[in-house]
Protein backbone atom coordinates (compact mmCIF):
# COMPACT_ATOMS: atom_id res chain seq x y z
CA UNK A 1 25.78 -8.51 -6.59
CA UNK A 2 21.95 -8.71 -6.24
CA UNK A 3 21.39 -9.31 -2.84
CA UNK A 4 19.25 -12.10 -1.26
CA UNK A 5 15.57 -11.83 -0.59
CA UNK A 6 14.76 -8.87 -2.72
CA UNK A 7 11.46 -9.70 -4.09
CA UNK A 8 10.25 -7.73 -7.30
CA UNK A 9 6.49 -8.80 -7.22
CA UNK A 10 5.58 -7.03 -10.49
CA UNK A 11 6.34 -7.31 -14.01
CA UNK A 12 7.81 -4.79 -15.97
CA UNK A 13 9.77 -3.20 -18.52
CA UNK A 14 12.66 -1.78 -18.74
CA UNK A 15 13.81 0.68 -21.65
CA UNK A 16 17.30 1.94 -21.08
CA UNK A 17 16.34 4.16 -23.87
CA UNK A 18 14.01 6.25 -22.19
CA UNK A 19 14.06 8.25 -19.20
CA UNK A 20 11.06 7.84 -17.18
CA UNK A 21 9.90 11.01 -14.48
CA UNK A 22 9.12 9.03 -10.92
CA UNK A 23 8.51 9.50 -7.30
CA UNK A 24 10.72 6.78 -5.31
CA UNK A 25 9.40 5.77 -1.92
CA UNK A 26 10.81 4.04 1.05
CA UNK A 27 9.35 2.29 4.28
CA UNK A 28 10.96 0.95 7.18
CA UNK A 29 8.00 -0.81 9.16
CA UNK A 30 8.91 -2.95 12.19
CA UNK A 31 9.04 -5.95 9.39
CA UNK A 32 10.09 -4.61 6.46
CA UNK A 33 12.26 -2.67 4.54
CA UNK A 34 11.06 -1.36 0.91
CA UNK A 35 11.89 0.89 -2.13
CA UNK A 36 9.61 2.00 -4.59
CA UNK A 37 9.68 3.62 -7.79
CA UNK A 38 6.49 4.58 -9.52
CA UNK A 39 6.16 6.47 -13.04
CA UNK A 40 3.95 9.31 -13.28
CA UNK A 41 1.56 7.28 -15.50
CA UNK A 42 0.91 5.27 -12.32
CA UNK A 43 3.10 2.37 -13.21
CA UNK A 44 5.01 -0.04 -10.75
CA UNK A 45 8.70 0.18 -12.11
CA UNK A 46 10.20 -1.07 -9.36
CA UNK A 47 8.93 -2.59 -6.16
CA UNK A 48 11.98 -4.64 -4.06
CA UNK A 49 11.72 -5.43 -0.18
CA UNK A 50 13.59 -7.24 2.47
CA UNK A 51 11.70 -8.67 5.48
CA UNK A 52 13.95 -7.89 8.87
CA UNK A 53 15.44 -11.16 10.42
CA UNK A 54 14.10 -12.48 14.00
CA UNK A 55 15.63 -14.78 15.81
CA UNK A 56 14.01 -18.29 16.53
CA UNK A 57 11.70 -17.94 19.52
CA UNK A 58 10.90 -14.56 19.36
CA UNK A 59 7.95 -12.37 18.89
CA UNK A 60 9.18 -9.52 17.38
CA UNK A 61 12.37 -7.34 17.48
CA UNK A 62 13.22 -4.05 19.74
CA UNK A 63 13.40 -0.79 17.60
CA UNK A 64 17.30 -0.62 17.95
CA UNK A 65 17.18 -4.03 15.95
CA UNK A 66 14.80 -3.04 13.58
CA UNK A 67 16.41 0.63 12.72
CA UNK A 68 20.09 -1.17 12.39
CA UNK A 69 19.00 -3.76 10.19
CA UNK A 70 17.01 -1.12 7.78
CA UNK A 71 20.18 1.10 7.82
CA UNK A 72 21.81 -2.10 6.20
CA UNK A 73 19.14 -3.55 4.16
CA UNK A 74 18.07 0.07 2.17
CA UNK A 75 21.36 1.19 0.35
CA UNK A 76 21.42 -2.13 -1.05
CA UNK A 77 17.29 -2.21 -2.02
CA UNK A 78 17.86 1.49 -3.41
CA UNK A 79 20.73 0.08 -6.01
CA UNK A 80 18.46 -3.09 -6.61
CA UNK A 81 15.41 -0.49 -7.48
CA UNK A 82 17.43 2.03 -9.60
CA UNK A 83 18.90 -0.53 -11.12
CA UNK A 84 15.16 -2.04 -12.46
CA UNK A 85 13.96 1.66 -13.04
CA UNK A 86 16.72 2.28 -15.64
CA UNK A 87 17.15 6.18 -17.13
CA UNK A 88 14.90 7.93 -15.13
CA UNK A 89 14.32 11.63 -13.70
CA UNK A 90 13.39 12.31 -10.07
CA UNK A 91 10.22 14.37 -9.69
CA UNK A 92 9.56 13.47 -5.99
CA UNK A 93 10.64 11.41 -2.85
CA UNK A 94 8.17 10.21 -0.19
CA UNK A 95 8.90 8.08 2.92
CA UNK A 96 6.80 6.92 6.33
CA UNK A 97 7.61 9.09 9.11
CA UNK A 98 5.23 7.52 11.64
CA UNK A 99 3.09 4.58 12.31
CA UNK A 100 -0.83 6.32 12.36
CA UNK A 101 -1.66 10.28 11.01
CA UNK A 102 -2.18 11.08 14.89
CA UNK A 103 -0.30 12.88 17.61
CA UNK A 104 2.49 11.89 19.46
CA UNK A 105 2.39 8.73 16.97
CA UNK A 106 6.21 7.66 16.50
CA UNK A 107 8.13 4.50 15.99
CA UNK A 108 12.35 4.82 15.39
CA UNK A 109 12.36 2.25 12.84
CA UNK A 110 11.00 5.06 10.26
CA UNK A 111 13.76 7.15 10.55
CA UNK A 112 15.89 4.89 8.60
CA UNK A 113 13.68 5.47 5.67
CA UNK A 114 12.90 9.48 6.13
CA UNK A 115 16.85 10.08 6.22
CA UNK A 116 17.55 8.50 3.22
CA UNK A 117 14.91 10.68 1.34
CA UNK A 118 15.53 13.20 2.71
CA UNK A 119 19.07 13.20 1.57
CA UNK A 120 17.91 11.86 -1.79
CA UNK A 121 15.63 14.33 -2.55
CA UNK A 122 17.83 17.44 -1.24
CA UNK A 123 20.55 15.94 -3.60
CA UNK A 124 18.31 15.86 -6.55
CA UNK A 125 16.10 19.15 -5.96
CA UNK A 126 13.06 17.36 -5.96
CA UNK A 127 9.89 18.08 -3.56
CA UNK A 128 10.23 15.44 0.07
CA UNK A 129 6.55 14.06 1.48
CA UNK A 130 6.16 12.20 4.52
CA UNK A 131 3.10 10.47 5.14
CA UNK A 132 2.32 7.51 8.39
CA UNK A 133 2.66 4.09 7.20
CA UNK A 134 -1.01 3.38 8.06
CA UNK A 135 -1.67 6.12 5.07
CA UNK A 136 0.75 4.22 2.94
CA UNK A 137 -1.38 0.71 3.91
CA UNK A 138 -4.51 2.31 2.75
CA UNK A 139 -3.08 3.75 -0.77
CA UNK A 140 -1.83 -0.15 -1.52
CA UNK A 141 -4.83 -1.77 -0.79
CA UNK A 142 -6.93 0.49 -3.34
CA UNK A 143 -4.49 -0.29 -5.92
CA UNK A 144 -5.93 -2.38 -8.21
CA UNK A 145 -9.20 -2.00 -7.27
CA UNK A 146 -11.08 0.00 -10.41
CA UNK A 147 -14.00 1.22 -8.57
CA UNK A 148 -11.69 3.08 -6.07
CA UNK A 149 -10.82 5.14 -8.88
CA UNK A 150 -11.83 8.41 -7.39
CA UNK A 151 -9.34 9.98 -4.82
CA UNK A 152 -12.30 11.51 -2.74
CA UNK A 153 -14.73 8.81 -2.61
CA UNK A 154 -15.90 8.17 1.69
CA UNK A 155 -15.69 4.51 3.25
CA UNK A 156 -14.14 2.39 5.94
CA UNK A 157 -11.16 0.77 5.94
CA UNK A 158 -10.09 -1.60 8.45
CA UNK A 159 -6.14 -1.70 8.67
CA UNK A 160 -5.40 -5.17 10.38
CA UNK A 161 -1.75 -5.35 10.86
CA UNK A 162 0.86 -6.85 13.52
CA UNK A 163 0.64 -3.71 15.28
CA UNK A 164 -2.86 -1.87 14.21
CA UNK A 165 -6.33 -3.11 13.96
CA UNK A 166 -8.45 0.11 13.71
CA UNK A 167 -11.38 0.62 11.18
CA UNK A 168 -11.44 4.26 10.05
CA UNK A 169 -13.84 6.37 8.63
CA UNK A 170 -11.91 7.34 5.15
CA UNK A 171 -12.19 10.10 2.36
CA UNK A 172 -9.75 8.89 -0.63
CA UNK A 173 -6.56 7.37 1.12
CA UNK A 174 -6.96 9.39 4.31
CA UNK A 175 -8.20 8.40 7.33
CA UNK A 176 -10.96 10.72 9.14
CA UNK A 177 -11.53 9.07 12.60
CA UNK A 178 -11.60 5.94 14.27
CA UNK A 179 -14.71 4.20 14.15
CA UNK A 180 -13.83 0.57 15.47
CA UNK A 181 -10.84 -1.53 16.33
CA UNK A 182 -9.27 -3.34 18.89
CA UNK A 183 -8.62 -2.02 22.72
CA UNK A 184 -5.75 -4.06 23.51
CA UNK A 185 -3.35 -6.46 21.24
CA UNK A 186 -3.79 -6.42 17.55
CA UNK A 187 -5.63 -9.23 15.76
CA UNK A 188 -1.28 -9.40 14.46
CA UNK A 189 -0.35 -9.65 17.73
CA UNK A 190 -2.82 -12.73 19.08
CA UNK A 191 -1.78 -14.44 16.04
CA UNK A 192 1.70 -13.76 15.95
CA UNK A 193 2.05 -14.66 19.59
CA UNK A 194 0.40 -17.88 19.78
CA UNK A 195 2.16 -18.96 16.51
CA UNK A 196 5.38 -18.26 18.46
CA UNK A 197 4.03 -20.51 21.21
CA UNK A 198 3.55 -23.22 18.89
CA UNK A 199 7.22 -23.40 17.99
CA UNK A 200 6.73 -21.40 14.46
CA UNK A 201 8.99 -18.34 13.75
CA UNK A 202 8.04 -14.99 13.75
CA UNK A 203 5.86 -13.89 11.74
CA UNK A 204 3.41 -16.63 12.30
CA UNK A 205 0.69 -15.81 10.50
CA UNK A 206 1.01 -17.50 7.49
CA UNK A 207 2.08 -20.64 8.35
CA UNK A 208 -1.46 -20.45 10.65
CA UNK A 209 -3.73 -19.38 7.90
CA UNK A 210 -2.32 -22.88 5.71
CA UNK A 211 -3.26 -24.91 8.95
CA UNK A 212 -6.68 -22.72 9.53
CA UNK A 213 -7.17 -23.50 5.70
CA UNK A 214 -6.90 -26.71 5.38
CA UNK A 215 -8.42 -27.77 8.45
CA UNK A 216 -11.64 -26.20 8.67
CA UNK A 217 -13.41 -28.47 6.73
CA UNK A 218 -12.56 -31.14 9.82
CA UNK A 219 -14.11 -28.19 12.17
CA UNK A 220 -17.56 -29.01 13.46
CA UNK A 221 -19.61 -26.08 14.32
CA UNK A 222 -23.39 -24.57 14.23
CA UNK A 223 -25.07 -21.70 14.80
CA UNK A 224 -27.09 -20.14 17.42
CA UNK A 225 -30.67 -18.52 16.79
CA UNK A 226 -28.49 -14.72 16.86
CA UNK A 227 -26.49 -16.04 14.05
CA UNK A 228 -22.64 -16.49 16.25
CA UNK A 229 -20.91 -19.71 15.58
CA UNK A 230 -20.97 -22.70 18.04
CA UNK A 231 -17.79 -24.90 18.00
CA UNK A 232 -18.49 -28.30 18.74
CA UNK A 233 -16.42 -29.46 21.96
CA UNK A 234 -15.14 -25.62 22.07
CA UNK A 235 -12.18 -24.84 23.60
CA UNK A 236 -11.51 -21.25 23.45
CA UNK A 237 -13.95 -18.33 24.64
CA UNK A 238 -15.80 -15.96 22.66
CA UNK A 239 -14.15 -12.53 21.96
CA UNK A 240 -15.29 -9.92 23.63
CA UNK A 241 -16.65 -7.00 21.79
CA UNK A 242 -18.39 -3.49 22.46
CA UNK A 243 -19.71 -2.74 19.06
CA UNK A 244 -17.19 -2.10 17.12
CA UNK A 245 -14.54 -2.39 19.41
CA UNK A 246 -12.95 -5.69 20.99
CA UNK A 247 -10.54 -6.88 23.59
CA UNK A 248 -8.25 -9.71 22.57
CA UNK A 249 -6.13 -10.44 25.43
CA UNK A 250 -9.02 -12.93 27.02
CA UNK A 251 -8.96 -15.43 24.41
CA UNK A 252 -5.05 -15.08 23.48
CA UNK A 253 -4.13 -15.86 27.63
CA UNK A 254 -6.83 -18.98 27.13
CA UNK A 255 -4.51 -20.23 24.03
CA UNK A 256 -1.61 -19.69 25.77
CA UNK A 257 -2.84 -21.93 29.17
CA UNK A 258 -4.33 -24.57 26.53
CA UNK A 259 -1.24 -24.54 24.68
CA UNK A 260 0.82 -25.30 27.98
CA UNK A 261 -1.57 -28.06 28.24
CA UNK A 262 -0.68 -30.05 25.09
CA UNK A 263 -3.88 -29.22 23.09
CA UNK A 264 -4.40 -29.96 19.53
CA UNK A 265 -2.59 -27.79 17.87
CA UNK A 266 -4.59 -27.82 14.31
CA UNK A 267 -7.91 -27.37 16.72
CA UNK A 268 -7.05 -24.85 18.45
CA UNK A 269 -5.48 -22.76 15.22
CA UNK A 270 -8.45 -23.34 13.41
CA UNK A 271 -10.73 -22.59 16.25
CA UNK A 272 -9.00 -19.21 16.54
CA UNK A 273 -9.28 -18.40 12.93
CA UNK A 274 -13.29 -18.69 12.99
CA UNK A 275 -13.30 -16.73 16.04
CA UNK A 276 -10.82 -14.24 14.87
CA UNK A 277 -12.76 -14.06 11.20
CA UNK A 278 -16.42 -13.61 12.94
CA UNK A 279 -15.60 -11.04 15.03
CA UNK A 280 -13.69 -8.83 12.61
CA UNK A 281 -17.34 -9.72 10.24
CA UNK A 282 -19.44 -8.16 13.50
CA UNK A 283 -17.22 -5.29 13.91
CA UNK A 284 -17.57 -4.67 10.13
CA UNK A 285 -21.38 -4.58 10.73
CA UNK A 286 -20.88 -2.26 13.35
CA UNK A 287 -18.85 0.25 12.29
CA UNK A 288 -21.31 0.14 8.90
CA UNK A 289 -24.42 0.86 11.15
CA UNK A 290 -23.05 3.59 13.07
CA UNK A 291 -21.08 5.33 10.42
CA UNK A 292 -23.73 4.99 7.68
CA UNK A 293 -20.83 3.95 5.23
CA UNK A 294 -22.00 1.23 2.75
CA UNK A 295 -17.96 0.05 1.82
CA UNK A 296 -15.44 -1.50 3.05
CA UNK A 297 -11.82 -2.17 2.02
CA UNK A 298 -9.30 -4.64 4.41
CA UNK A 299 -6.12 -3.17 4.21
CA UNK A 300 -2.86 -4.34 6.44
CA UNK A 301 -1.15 -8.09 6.41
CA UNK A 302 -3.61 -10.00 8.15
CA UNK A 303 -5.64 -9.49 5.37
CA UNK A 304 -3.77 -11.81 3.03
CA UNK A 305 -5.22 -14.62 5.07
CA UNK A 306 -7.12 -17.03 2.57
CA UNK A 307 -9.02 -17.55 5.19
CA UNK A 308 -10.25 -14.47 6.38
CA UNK A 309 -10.82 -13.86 2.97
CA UNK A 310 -12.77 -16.62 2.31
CA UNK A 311 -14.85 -16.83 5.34
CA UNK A 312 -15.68 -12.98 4.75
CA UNK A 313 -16.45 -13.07 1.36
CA UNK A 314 -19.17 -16.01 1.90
CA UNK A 315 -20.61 -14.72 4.92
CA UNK A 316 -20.78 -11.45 3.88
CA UNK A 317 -22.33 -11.90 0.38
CA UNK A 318 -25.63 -10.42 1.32
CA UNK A 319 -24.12 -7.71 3.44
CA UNK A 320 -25.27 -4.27 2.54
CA UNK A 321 -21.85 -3.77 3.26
CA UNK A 322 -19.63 -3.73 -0.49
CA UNK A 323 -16.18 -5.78 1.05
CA UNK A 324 -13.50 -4.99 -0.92
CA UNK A 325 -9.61 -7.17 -0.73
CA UNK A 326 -6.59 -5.51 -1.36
CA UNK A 327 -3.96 -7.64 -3.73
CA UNK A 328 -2.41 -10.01 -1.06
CA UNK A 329 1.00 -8.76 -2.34
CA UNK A 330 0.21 -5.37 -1.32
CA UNK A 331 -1.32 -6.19 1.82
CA UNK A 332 1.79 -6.58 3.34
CA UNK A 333 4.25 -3.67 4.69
CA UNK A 334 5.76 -2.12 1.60
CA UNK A 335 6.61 1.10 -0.24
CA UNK A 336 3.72 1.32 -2.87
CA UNK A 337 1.24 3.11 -0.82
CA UNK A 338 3.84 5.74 0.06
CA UNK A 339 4.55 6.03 -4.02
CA UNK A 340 1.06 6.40 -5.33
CA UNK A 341 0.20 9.13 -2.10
CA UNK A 342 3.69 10.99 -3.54
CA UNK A 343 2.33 11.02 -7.16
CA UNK A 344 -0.94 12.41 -6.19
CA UNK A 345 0.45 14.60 -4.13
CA UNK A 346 2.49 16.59 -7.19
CA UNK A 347 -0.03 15.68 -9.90
């Protein structure tokens, strides 16, 4: 039986008639579980996923959750995928093994995923690749974008995710250094958290960007003579920053008192949102000037929001800086990255 909430997000075809050669891919973020298959031509066969369950009320789940629930969720996403791919032959397996390509990074959630290629690719006799999921984030997001065509080509990218905000200095999909990001919380976490306040479940983010979205037209604001946004009748403080680098526990314990306080709850969300959107535009700036890289690409799920997206793409327009948007579908935690780093990696 096809299980429930197995989301295929591409279109393809399937000939029983031919057997494709593929890498499959798996990650097992602290959100999601995926399976991917990709052909050697570069093709999405199959792409399903499975978002972990969190109870009502809270902000997240502890990594014993997170690691039972993908031991449950992947045999069943690994039939669903084969199932799509049809005759195919194995070339290579890839998984996440880690959250960030640094030392002593390690989450348990991913080794849910890395066991179960590991045994798949020992059974089949094919080549196993582990790369972080931040890696895997970066890979998605230049899918689909033409101009990232070339695997060496230098930039930024900014990974904004509920549990990373860091803007690195790239070459191809692989991070070089850090170059900007966030000292405390993630821009995830201050959303996530005072979504949760609110009353909304967990993951919050999306259901914020609608209300951001379709009430900042009602949101009064100017600007002052060095260009930063003045609400009218603000209520939250500016973030503060050190170049490229910000602190966002200040303004998410000033939601949480105003919250406690009955404020306005479409205010306060779309208040947030501008503040949240300008900064990440300054540290953009920032981590431009001092790098001397002239590109950009926002990788990670926060970058899905339409209205991050929106406020960045008008505000940056005239930006020396070229912005580039992953596919919202692939912004998310999934497999894909992990896929296309496999196939380079044997090609």
């Amino acid at each position: 039986m096809k299980s429930e909430n197995i989301d295929n997000l591409i279109e393809f075809k399937n000939d029983d008639h031919t057997a494709k050669e593929v890498v499959i891919a798996f990650d097992t973020s602290n959100y999601t579980s995926s399976v991917a298959v990709l052909n050697m031509d570069g093709n999405l066969i199959s792409d399903c996923r499975r978002l972990l369950a969190v109870k009502d009320g809270e902000r997240g789940l502890r990594q014993s959750e997170a690691l039972f629930q993908h031991i449950k969720n992947l045999p069943e996403l690994l039939e669903e995928a084969m199932k799509r791919a049809g005759h195919f032959k194995v070339l290579a397996v890839a998984a996440s093994n880690r959250p960030r390509p640094v030392e002593n990074s390690y989450m348990p959630v991913f080794l849910a995923g890395e066991g179960l290629a590991r045994s798949l690719a020992a059974s089949h006799g094919v080549p196993l690749t582990l790369f972080s999921h931040q890696e895997g984030h970066i890979a998605a997001a230049r899918m689909g974008n033409e101009d990232l065509a070339e695997k060496d080509e230098s930039g930024l990218a900014f990974h904004i995710s509920g549990g990373t905000s860091e803007i690195l200095l790239t070459k191809g999909n692989f991070p070089i250094s850090t170059v900007g990001g966030t000292k405390d919380i993630s821009f995830g976490q201050l959303l996530d958290r005072v979504g949760v306040a609110f009353g909304m479940k967990f993951p919050a983010g999306a259901e914020m960007d609608n209300i951001a979205e379709t009430y900042k037209s009602e949101f009064k604001y100017s600007y002052s003579r060095s260009g930063k946004i003045v609400p009218e009748d603000s209520i939250l403080p500016n973030i503060k920053t050190d170049g490229s680098f910000v602190s966002l526990s200040g303004i998410e314990t000033a939601a949480q008192r105003l919250i406690d306080s009955d404020v306005n709850r479409e205010k306060l969300i779309t208040e947030l949102f501008f503040r949240v959107a300008e900064v990440i535009e300054n540290m953009i700036k920032a981590a431009a000037e001092d790098s001397g890289a002239d590109n950009v690409i926002l990788a990670g799920g926060v970058t899905a929001s339409r209205f991050l997206q929106n406020y960045l793409s008008e505000h940056m327009s005239n930006s020396s800086v070229k912005l580039r948007f992953s596919n919202p579908k692939y912004s998310v935690d999934n497999a894909v990255g992990i896929a296309i780093l496999a196939r380079q990696s044997i090609c």
